[in-house]
Structure formats: C-alpha cells, structure tokens
N, C-alpha and C. Protein backbone atom coordinates (compact mmCIF):
# COMPACT_ATOMS: atom_id res chain seq x y z
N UNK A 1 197.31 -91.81 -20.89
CA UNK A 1 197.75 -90.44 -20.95
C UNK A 1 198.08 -90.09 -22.41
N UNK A 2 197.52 -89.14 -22.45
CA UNK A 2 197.79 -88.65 -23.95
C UNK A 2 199.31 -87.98 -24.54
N UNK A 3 200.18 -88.64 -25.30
CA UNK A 3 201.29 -87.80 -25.67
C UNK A 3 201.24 -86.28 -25.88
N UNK A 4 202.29 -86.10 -25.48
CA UNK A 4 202.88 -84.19 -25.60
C UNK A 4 202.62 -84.03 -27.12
N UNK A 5 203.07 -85.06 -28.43
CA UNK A 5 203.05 -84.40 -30.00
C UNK A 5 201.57 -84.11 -30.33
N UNK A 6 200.83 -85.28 -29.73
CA UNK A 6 199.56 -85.05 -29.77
C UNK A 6 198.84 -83.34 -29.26
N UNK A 7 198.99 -82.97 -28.91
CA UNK A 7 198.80 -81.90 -28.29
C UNK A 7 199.39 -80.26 -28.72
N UNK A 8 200.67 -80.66 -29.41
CA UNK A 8 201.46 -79.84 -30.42
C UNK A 8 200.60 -79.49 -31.75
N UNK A 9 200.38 -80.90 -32.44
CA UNK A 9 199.86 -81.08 -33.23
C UNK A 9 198.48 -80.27 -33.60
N UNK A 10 197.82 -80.73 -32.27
CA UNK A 10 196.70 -79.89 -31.97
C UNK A 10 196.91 -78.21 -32.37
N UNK A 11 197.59 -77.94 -31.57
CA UNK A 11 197.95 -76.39 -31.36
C UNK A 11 198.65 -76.15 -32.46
N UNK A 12 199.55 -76.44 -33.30
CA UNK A 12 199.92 -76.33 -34.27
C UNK A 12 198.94 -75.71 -35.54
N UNK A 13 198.12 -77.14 -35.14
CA UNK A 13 196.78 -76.82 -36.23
C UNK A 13 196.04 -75.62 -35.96
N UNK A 14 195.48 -75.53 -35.10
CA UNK A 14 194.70 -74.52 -34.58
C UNK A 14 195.54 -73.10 -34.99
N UNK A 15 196.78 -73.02 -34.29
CA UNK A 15 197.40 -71.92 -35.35
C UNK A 15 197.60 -71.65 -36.53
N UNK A 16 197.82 -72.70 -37.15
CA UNK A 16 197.52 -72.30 -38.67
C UNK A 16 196.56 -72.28 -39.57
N UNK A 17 195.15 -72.62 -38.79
CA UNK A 17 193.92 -72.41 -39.32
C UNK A 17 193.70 -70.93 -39.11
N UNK A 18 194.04 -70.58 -37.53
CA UNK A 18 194.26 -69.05 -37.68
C UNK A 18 194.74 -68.24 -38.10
N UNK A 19 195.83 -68.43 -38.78
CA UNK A 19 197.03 -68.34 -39.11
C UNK A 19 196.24 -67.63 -40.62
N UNK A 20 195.90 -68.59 -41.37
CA UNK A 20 195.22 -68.76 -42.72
C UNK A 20 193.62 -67.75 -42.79
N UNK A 21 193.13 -67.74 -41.47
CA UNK A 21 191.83 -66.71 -41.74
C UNK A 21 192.68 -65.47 -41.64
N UNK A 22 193.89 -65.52 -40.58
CA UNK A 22 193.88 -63.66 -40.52
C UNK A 22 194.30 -63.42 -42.19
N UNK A 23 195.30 -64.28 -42.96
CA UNK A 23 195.75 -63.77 -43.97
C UNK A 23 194.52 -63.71 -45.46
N UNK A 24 193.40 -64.18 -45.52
CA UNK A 24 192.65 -64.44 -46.33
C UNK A 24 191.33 -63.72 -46.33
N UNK A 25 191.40 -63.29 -44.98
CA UNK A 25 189.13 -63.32 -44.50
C UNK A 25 189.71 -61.34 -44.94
N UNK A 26 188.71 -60.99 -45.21
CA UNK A 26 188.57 -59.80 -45.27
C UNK A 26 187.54 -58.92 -44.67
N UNK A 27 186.32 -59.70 -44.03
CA UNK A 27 185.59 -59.73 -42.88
C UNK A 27 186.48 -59.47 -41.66
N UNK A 28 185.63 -58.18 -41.05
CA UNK A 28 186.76 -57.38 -40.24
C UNK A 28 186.37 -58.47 -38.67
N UNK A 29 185.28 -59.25 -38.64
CA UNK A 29 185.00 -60.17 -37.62
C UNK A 29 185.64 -61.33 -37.76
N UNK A 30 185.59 -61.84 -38.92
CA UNK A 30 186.55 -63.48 -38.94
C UNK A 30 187.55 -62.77 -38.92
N UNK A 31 187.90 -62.01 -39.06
CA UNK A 31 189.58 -61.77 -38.64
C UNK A 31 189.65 -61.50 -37.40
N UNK A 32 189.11 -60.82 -36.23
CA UNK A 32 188.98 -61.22 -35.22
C UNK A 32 189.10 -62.25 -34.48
N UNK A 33 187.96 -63.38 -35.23
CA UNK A 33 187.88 -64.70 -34.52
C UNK A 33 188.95 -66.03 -34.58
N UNK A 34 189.92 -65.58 -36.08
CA UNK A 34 191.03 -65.97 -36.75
C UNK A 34 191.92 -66.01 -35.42
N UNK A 35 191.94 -64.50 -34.87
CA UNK A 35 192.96 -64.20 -33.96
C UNK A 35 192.59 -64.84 -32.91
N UNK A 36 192.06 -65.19 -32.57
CA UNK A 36 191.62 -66.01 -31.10
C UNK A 36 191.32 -67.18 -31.36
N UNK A 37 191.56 -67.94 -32.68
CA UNK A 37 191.85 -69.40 -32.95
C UNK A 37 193.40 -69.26 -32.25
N UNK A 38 194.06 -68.86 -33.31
CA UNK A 38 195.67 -68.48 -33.11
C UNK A 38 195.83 -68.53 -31.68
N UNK A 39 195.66 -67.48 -30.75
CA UNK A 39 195.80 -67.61 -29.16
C UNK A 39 195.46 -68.63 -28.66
N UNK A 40 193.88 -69.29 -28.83
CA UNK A 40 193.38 -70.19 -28.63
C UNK A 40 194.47 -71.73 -28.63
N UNK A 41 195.39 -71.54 -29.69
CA UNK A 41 196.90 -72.64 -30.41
C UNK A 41 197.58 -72.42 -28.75
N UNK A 42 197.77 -70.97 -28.88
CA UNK A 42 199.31 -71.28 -28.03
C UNK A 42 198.57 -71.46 -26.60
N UNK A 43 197.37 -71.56 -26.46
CA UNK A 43 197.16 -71.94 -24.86
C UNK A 43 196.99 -72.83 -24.87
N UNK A 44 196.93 -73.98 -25.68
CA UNK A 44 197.26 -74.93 -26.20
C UNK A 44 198.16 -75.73 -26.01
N UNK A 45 199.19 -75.15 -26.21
CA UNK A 45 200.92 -75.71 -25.78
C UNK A 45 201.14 -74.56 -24.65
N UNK A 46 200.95 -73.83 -24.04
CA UNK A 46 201.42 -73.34 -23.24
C UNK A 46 201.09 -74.21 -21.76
N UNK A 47 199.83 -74.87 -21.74
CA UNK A 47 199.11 -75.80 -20.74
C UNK A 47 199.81 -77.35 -21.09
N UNK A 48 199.86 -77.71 -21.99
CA UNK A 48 200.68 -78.86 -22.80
C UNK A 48 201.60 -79.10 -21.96
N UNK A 49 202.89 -77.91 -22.32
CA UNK A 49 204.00 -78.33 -21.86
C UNK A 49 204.31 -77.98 -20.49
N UNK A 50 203.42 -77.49 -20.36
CA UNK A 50 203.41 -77.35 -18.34
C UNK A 50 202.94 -77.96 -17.86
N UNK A 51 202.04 -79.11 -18.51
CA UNK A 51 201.73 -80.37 -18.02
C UNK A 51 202.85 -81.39 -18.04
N UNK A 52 203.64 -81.13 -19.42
CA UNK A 52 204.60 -82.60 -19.13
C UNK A 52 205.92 -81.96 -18.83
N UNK A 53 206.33 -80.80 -18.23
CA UNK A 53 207.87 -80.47 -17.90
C UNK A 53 207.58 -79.75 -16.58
N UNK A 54 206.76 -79.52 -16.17
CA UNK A 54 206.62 -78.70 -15.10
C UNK A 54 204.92 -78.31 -13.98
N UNK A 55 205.10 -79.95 -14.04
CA UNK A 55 203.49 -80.26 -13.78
C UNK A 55 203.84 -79.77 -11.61
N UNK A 56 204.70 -79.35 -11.37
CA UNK A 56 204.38 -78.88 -10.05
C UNK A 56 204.07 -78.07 -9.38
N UNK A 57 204.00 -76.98 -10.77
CA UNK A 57 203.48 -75.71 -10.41
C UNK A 57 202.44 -75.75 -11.36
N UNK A 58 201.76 -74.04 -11.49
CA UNK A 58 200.55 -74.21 -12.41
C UNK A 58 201.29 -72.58 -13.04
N UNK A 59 202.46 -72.45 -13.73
CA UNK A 59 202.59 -71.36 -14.32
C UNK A 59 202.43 -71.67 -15.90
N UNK A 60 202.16 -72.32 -16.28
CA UNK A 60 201.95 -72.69 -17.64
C UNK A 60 200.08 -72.26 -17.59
N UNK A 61 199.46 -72.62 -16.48
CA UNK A 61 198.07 -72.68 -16.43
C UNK A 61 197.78 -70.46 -16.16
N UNK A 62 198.39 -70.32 -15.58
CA UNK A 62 198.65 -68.77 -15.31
C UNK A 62 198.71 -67.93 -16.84
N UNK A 63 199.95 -68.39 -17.34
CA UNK A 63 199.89 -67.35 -18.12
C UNK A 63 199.09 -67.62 -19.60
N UNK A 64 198.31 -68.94 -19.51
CA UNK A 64 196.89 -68.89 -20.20
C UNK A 64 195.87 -68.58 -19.71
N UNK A 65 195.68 -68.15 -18.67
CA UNK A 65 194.68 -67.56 -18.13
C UNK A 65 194.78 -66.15 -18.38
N UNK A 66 196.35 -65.83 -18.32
CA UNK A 66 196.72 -64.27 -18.76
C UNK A 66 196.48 -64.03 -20.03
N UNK A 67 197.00 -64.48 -21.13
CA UNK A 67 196.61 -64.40 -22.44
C UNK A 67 195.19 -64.69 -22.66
N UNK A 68 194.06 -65.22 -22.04
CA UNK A 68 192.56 -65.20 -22.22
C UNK A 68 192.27 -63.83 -21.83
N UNK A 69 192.56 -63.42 -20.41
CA UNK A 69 192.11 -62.16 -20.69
C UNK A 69 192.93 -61.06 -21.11
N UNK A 70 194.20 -61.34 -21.81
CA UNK A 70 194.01 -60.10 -22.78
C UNK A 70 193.76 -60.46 -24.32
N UNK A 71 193.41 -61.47 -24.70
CA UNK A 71 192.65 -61.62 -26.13
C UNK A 71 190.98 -61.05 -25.85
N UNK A 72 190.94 -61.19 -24.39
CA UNK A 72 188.92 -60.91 -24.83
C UNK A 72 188.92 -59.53 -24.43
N UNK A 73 189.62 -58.89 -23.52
CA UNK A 73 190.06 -56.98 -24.31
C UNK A 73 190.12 -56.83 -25.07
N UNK A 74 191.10 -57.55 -26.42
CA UNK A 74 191.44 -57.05 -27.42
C UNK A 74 190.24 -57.10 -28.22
N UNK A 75 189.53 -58.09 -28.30
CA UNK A 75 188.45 -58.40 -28.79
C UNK A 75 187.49 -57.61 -28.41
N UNK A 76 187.09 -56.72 -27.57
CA UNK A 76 186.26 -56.00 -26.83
C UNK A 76 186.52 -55.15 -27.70
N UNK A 77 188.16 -54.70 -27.36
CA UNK A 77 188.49 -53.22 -28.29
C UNK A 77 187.94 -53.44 -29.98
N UNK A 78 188.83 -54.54 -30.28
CA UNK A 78 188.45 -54.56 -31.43
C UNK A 78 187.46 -54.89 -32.44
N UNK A 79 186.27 -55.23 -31.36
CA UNK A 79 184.68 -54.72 -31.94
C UNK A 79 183.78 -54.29 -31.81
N UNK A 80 184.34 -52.57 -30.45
CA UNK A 80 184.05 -51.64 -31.01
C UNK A 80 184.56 -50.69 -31.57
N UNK A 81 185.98 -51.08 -32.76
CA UNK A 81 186.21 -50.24 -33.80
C UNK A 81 185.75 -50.74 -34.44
N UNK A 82 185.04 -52.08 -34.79
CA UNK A 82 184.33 -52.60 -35.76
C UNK A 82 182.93 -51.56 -36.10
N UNK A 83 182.55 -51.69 -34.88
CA UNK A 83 180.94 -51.04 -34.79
C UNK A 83 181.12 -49.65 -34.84
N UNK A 84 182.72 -49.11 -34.95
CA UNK A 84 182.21 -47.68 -35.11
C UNK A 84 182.56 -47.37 -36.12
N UNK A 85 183.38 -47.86 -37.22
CA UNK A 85 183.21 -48.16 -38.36
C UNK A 85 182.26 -48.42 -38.88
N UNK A 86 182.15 -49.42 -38.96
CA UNK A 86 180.20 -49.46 -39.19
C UNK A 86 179.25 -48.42 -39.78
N UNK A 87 179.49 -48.16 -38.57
CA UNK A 87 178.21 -47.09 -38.42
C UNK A 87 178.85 -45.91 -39.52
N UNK A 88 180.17 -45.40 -39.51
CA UNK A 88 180.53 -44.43 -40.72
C UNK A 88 180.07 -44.91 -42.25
N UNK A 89 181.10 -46.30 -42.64
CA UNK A 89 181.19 -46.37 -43.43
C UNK A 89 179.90 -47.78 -43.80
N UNK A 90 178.69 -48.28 -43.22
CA UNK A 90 178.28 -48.94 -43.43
C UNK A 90 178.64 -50.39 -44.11
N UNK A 91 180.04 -50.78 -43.70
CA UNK A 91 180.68 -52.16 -44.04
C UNK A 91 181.52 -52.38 -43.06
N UNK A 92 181.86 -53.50 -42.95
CA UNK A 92 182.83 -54.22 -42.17
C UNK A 92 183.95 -55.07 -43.26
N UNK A 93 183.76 -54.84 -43.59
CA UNK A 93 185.57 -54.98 -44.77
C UNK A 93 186.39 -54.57 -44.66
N UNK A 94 187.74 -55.61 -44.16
CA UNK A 94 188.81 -54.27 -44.14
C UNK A 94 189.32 -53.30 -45.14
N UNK A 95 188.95 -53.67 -46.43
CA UNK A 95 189.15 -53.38 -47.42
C UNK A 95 188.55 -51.43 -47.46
N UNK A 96 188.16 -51.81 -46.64
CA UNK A 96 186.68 -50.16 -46.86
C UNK A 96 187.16 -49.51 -45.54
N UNK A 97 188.13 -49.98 -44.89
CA UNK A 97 188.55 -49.35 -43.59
C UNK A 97 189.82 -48.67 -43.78
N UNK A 98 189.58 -47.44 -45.02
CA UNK A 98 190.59 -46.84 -45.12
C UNK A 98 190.60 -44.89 -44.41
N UNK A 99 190.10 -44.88 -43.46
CA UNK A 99 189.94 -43.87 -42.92
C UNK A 99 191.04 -42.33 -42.32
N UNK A 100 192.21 -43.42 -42.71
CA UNK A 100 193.21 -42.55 -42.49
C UNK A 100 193.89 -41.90 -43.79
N UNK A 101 193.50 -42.29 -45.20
CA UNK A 101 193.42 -42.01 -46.68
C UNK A 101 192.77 -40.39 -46.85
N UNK A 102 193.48 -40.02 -47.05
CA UNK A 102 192.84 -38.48 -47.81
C UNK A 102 191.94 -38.41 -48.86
C-alpha cells in the first residue's frame, strides 16, 4: 500500500506546476490547462485522504467527481471566450485581451 505523503507529494507537485503555468504562460490556453493541472492536485488529495481517514464512505470520491465537472464547464466556458476573442482580436494572449480598455 502506498503511503498518504506519497500521494501529497504528488498533489502538491501537480499544484505547483500549475500553480507556476497560471503565473508565467501568457497563452490564454496553457493557462487554461495550468488550471486543470491545479484541480487535477486537489483531486488528488481529496481521493488520498478519503482513502486513508474515511475509506467507508466514498465522499472524498464525490466531491472529485464534483470538481471534474465543474473544471470541464469552466473550461468549456473558458474556450469559448478564447475563440471569441480570437476571432476579434486575432491572438490568444492574454496580454491582447484588453477589451474592456478604452
């Protein structure tokens, strides 16, 4: 059986790899995908520790199933403001996604 730090560790990482694209990528898609590393972390430990403190129910398994589907909404939503951006300003940079600028 695999230890609980092991598994922290994991998720840990995974968040702060995400962690590190949302703050760096300026690609309006890796920042997207940044964000669903990050979620990707805490379902991570959210299944983790409902495996080793509370393996008799499956609410640890629930509310990662809940947070999957609302990261792949968000993700839905948030590429098609990508694509309708796009299509205005012919880039996907956030840098160029200043549309609310006079």
């Amino acid at each position: 059986m695999i230890p609980l730090g092991h598994y922290v560790l994991l998720s840990a990482f995974l968040f702060c790899v995400g962690l590190f694209g949302v703050l760096t990528q300026r690609n309006a898609i890796r920042f997207l995908i940044s964000i669903e590393i990050m979620l990707n972390g805490a379902n991570i430990n959210l299944v983790a520790f409902n495996r080793y403190f509370g393996a008799s129910d499956a609410t640890g398994q629930v509310f990662a199933l809940f947070v999957i589907g609302v990261a792949a909404a968000a993700s839905v939503v948030g590429l098609v403001l990508v694509i309708a951006v796009y299509r205005l300003r012919k880039s996907v940079f956030i840098d160029d996604f200043n549309l609310l600028k006079w």
